[in-house]
PDB file of N, CA and C in Angstrom:
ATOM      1  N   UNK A   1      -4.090 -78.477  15.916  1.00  0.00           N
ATOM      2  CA  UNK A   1      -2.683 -78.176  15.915  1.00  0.00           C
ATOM      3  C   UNK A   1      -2.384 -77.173  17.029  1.00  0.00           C
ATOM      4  N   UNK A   2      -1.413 -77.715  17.622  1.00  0.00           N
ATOM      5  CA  UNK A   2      -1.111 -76.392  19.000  1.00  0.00           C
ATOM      6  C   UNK A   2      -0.451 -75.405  18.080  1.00  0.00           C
ATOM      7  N   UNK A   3      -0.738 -74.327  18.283  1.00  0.00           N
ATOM      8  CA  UNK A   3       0.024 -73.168  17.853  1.00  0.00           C
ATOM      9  C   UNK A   3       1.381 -72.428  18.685  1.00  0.00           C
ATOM     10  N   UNK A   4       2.536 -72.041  17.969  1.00  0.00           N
ATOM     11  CA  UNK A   4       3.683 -71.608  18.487  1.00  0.00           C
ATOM     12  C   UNK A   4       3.090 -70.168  19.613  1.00  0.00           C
ATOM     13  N   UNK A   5       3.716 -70.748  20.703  1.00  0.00           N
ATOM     14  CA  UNK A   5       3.295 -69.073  22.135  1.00  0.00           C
ATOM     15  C   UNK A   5       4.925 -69.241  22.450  1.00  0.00           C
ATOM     16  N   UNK A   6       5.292 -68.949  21.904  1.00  0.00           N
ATOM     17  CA  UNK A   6       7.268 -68.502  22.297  1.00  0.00           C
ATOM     18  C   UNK A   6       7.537 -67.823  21.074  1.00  0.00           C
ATOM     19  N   UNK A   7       7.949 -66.389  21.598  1.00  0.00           N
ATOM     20  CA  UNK A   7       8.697 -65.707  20.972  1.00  0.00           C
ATOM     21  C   UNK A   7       9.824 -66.552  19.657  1.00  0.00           C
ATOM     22  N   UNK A   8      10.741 -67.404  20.300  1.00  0.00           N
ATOM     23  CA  UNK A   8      12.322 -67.590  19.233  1.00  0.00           C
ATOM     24  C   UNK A   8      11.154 -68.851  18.968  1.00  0.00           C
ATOM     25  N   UNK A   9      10.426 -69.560  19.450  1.00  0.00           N
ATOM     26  CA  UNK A   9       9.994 -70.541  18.200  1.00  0.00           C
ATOM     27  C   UNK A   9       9.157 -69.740  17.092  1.00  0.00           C
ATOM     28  N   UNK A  10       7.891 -69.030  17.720  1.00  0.00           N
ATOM     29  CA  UNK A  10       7.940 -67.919  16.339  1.00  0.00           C
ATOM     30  C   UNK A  10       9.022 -67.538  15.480  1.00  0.00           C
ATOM     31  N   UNK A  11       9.649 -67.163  15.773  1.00  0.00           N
ATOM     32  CA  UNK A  11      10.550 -66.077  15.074  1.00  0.00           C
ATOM     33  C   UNK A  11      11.413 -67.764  14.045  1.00  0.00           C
ATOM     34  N   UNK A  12      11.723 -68.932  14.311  1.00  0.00           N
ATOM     35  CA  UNK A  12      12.453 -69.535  13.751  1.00  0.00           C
ATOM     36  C   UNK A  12      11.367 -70.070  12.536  1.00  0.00           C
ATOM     37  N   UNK A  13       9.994 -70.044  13.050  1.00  0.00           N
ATOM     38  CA  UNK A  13       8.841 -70.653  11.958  1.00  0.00           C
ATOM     39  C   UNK A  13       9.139 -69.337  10.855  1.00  0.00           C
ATOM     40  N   UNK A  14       9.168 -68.166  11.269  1.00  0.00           N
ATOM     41  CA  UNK A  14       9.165 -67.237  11.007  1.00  0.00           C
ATOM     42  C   UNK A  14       9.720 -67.107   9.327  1.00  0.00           C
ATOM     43  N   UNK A  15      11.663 -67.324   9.954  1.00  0.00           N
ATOM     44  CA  UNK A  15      12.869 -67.513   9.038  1.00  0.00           C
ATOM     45  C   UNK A  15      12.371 -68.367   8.263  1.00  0.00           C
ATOM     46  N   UNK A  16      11.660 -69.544   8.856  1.00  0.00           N
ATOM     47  CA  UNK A  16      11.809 -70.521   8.106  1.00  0.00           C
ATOM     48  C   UNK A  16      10.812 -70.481   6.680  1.00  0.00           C
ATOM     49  N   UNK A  17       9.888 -69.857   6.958  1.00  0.00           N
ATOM     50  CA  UNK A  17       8.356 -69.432   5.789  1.00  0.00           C
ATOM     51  C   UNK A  17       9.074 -68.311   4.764  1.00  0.00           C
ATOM     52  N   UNK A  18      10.520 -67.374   5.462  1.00  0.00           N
ATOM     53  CA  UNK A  18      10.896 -66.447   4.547  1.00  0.00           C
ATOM     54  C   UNK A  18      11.749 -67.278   4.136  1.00  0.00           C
ATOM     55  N   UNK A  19      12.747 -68.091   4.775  1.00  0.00           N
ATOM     56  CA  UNK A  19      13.478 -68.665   3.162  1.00  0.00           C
ATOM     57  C   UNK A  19      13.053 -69.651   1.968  1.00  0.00           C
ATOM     58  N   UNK A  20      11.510 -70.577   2.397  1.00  0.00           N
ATOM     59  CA  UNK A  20      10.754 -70.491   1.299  1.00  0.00           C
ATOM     60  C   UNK A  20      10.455 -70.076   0.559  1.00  0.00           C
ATOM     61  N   UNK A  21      10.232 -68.651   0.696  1.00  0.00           N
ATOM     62  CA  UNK A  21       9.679 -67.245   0.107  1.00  0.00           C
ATOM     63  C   UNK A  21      10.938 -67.667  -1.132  1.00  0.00           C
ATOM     64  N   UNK A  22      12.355 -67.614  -0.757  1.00  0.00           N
ATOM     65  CA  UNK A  22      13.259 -67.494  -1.416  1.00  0.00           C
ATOM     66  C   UNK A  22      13.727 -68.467  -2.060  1.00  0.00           C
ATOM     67  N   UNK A  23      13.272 -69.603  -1.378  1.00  0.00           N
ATOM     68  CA  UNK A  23      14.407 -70.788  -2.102  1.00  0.00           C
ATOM     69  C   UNK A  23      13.209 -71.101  -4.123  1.00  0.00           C
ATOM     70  N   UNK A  24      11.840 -71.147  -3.513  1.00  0.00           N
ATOM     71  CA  UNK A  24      11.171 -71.212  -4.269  1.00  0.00           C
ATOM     72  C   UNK A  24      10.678 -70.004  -5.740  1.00  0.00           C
ATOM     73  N   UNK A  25      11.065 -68.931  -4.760  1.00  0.00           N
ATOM     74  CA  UNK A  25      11.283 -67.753  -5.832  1.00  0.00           C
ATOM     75  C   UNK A  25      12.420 -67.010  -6.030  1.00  0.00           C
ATOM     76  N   UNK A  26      13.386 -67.492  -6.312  1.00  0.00           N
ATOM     77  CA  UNK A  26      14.665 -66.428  -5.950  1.00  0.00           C
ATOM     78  C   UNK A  26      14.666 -65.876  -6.897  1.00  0.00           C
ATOM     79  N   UNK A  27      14.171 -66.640  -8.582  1.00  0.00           N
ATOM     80  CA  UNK A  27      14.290 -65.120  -9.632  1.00  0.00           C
ATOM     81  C   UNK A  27      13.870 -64.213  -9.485  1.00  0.00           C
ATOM     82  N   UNK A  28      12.072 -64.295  -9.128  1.00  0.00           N
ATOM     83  CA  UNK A  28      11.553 -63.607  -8.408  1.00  0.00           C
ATOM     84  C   UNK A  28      12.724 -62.407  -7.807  1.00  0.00           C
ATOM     85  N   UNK A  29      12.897 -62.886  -6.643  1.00  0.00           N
ATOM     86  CA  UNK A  29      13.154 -61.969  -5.330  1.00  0.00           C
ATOM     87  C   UNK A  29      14.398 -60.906  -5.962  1.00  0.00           C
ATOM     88  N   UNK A  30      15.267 -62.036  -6.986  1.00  0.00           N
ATOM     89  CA  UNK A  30      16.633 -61.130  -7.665  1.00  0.00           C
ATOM     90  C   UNK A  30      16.187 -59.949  -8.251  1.00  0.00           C
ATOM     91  N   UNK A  31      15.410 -60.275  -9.430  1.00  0.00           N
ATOM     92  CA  UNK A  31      14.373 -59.341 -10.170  1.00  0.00           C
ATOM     93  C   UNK A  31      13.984 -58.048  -9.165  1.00  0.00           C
ATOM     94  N   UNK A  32      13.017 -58.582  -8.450  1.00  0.00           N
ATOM     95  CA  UNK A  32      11.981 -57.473  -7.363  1.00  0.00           C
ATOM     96  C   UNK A  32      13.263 -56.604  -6.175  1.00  0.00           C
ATOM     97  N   UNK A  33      14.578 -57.376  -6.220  1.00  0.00           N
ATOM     98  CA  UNK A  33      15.730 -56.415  -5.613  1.00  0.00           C
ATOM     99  C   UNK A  33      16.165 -55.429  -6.548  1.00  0.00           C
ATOM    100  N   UNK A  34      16.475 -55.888  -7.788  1.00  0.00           N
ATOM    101  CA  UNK A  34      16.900 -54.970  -8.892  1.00  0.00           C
ATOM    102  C   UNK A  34      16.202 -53.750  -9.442  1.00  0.00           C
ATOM    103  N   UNK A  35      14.828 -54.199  -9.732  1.00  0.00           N
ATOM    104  CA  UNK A  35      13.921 -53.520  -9.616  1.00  0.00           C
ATOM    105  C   UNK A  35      12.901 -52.506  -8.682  1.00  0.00           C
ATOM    106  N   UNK A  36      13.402 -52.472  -7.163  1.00  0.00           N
ATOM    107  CA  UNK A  36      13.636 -51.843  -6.465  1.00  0.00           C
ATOM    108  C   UNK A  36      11.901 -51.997  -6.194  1.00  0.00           C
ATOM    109  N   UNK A  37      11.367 -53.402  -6.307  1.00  0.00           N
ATOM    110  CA  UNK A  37       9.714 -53.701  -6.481  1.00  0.00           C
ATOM    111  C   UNK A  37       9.789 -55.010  -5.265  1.00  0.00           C
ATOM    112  N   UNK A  38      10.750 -55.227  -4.420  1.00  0.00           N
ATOM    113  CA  UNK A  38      10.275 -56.966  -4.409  1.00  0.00           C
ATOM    114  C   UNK A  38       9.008 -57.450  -3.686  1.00  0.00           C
ATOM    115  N   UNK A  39       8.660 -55.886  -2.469  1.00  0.00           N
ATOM    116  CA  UNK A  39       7.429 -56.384  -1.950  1.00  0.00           C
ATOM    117  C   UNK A  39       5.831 -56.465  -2.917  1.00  0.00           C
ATOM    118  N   UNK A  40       6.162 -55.501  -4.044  1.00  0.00           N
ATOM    119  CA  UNK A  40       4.950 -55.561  -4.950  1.00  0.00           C
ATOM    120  C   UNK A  40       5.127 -57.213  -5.597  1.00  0.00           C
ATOM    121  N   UNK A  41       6.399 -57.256  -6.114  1.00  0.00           N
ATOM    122  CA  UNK A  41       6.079 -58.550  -7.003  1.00  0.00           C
ATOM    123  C   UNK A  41       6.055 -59.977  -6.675  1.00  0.00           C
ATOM    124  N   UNK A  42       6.173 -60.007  -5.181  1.00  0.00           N
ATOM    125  CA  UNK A  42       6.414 -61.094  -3.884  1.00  0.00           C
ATOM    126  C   UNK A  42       4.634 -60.657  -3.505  1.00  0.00           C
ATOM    127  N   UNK A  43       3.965 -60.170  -3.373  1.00  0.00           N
ATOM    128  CA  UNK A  43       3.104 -59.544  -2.366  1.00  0.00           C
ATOM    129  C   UNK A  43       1.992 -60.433  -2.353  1.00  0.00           C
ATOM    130  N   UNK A  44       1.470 -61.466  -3.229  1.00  0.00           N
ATOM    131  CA  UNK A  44       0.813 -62.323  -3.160  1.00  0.00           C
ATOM    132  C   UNK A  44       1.578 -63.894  -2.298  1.00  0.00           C
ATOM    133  N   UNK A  45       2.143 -63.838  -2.690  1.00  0.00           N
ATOM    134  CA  UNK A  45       3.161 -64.832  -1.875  1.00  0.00           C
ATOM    135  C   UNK A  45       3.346 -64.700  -0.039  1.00  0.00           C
ATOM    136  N   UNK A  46       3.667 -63.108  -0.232  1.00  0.00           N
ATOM    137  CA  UNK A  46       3.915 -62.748   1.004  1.00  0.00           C
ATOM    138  C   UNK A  46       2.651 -63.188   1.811  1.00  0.00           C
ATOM    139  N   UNK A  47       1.423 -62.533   1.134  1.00  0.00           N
ATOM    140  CA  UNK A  47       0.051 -62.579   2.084  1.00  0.00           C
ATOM    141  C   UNK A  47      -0.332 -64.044   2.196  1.00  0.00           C
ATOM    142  N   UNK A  48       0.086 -64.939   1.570  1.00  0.00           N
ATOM    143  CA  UNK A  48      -0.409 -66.260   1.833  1.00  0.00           C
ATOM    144  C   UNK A  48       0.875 -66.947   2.866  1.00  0.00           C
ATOM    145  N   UNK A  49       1.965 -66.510   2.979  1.00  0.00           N
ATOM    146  CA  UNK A  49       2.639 -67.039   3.742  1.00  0.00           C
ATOM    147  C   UNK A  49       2.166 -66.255   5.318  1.00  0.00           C
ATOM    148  N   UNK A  50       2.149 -64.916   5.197  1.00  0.00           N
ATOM    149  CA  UNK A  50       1.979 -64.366   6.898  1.00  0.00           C
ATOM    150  C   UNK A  50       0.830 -64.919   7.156  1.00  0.00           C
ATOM    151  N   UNK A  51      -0.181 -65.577   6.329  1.00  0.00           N
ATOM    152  CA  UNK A  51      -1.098 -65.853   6.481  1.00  0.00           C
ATOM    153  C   UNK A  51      -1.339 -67.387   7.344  1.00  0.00           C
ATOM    154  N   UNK A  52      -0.058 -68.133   6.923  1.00  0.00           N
ATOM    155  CA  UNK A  52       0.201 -69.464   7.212  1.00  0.00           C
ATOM    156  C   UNK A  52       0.594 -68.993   8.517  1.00  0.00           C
ATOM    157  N   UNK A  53       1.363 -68.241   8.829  1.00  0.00           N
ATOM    158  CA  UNK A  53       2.323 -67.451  10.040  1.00  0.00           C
ATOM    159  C   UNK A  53       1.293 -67.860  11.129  1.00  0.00           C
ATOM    160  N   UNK A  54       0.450 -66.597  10.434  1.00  0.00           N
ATOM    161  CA  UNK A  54      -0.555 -66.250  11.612  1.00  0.00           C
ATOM    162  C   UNK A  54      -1.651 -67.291  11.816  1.00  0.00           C
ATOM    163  N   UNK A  55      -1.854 -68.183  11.112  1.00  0.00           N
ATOM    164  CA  UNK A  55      -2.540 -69.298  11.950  1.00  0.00           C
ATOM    165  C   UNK A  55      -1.586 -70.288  12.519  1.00  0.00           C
ATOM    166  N   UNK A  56      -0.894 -70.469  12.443  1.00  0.00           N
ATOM    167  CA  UNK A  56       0.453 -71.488  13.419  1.00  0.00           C
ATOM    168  C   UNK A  56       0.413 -70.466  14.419  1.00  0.00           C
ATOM    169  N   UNK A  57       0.776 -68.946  15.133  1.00  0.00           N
ATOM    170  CA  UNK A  57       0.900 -68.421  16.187  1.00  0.00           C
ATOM    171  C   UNK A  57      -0.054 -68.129  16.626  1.00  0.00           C
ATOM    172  N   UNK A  58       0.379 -67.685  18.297  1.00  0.00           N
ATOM    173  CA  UNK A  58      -0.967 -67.686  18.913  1.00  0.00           C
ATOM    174  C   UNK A  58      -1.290 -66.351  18.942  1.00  0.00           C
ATOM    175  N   UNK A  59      -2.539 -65.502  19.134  1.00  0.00           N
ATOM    176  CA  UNK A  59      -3.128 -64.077  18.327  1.00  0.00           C
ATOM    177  C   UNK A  59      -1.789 -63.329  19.584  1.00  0.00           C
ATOM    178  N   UNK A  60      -1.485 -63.451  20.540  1.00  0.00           N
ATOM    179  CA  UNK A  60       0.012 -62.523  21.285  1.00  0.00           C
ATOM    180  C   UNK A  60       0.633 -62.395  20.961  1.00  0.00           C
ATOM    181  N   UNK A  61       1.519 -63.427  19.910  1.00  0.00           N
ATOM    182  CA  UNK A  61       2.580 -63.595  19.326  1.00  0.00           C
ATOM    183  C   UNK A  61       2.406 -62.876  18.447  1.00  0.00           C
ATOM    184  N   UNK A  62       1.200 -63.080  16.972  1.00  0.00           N
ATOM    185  CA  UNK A  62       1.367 -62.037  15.482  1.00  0.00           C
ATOM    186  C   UNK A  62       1.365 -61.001  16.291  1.00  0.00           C
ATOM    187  N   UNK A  63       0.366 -60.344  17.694  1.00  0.00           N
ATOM    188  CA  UNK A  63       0.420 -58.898  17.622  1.00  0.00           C
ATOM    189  C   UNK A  63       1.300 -58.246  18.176  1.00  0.00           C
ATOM    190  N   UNK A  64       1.761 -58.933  19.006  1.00  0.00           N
ATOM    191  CA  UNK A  64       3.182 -58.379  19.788  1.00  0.00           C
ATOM    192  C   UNK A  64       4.455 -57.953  19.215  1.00  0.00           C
ATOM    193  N   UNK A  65       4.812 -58.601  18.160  1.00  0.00           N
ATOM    194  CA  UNK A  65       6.221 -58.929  17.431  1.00  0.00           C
ATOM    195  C   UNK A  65       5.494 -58.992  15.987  1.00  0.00           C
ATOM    196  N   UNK A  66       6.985 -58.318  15.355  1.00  0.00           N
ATOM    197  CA  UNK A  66       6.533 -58.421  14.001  1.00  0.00           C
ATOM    198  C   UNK A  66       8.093 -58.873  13.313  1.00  0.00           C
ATOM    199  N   UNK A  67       7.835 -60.391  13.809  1.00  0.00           N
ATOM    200  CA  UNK A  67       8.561 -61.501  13.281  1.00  0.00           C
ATOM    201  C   UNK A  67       8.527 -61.496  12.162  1.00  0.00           C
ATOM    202  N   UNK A  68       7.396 -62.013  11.828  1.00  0.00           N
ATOM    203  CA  UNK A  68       7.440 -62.247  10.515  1.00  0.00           C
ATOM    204  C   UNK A  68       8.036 -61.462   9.220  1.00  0.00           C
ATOM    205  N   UNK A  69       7.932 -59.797   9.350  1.00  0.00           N
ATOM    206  CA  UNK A  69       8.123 -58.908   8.522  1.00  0.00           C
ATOM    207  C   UNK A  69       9.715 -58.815   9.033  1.00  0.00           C
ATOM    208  N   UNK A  70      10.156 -58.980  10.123  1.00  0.00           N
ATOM    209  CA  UNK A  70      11.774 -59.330   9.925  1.00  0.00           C
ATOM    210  C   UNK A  70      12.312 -59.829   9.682  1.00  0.00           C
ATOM    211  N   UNK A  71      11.871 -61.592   9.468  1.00  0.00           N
ATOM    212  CA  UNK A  71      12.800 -62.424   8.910  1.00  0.00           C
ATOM    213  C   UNK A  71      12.421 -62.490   7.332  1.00  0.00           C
ATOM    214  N   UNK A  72      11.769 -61.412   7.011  1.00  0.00           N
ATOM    215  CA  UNK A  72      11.344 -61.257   4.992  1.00  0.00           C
ATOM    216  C   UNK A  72      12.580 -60.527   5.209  1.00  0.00           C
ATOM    217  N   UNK A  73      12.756 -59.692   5.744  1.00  0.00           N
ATOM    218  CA  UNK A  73      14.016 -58.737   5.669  1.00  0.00           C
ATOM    219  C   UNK A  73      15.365 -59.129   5.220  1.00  0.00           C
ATOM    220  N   UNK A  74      15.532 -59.964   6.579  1.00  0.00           N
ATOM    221  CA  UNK A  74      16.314 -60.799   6.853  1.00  0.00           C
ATOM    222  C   UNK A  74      16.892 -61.988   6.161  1.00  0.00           C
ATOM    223  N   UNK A  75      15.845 -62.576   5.467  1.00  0.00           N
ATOM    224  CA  UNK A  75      16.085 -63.298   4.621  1.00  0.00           C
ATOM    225  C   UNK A  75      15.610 -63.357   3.001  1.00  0.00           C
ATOM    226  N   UNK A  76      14.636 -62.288   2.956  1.00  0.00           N
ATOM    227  CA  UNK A  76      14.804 -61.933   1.677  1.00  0.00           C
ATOM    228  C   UNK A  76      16.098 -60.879   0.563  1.00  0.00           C
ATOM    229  N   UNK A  77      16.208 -60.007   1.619  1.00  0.00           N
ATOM    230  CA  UNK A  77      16.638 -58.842   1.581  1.00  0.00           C
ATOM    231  C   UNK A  77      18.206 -58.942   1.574  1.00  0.00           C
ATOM    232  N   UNK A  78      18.728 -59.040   3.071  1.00  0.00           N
ATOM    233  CA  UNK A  78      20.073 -59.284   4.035  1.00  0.00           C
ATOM    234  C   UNK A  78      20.488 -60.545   2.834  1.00  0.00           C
ATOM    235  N   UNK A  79      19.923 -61.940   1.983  1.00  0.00           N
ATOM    236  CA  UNK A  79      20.441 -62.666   1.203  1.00  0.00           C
ATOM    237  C   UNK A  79      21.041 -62.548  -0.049  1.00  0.00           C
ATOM    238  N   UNK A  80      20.213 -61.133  -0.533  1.00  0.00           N
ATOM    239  CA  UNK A  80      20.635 -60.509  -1.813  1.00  0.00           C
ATOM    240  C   UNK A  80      21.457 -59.710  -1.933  1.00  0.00           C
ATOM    241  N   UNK A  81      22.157 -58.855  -0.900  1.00  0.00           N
ATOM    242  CA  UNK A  81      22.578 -57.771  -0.787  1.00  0.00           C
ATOM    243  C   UNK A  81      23.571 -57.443  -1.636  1.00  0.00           C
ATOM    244  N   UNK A  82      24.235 -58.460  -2.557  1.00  0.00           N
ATOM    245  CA  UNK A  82      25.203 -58.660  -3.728  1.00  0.00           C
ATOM    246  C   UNK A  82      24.542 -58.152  -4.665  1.00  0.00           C
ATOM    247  N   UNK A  83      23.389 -58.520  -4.927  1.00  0.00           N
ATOM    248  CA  UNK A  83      22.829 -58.051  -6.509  1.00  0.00           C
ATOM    249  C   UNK A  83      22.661 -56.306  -6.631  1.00  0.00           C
ATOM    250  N   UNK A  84      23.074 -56.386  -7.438  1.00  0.00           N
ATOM    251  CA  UNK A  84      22.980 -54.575  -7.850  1.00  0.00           C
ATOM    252  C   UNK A  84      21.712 -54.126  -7.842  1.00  0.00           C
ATOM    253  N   UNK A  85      21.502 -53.032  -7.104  1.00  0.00           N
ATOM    254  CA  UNK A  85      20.390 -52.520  -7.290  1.00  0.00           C
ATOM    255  C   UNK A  85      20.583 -51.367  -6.617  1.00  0.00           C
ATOM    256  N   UNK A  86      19.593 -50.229  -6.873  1.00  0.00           N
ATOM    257  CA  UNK A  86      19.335 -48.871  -6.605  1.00  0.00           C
ATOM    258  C   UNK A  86      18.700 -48.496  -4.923  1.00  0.00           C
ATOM    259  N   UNK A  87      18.887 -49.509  -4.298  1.00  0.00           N
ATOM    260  CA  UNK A  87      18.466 -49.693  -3.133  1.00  0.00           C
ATOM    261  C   UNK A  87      18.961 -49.574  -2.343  1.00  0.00           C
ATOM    262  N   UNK A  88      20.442 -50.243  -2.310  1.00  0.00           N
ATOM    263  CA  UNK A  88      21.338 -50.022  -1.879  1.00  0.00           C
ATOM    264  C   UNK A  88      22.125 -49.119  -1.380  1.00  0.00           C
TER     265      UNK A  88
END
């Protein structure tokens, strides 16, 4: 498999592994926002997805940019921003 060496195609594999994260766990993610926990209770999830990340990119890309941990942000985070929580 060729692996992604561009920055915005990283970064779109990126989005795309975090809104999995979400579409597949969103009680999850609601919960772990409310609870002011989501990287503990995501954190197995998380490591098998950056994990997927980082073998699709090429070793410049994971170390250069830290894509990946922005579009969790981005799309874990920046999606919930309605739900109440102490985080806020």
């Amino acid at each position: 498999m060729r692996k992604y060496d561009r920055p915005e195609r990283a970064r779109i594999l990126a989005r795309t592994i975090a809104s999995d994260i979400l579409l597949y766990n969103r009680a999850m993610v609601e919960q772990g926002v409310k609870d002011d926990n989501l990287f503990d209770v995501l954190a197995d999830k998380i490591t098998d997805s950056k994990s997927e990340y980082k073998r699709r990119v090429t070793d410049e890309i994971f170390e250069q940019y830290n894509l990946f941990e922005l579009a969790l942000v981005d799309k874990l985070l920046r999606a919930l921003a309605t739900v109440p929580s102490d985080i806020w």
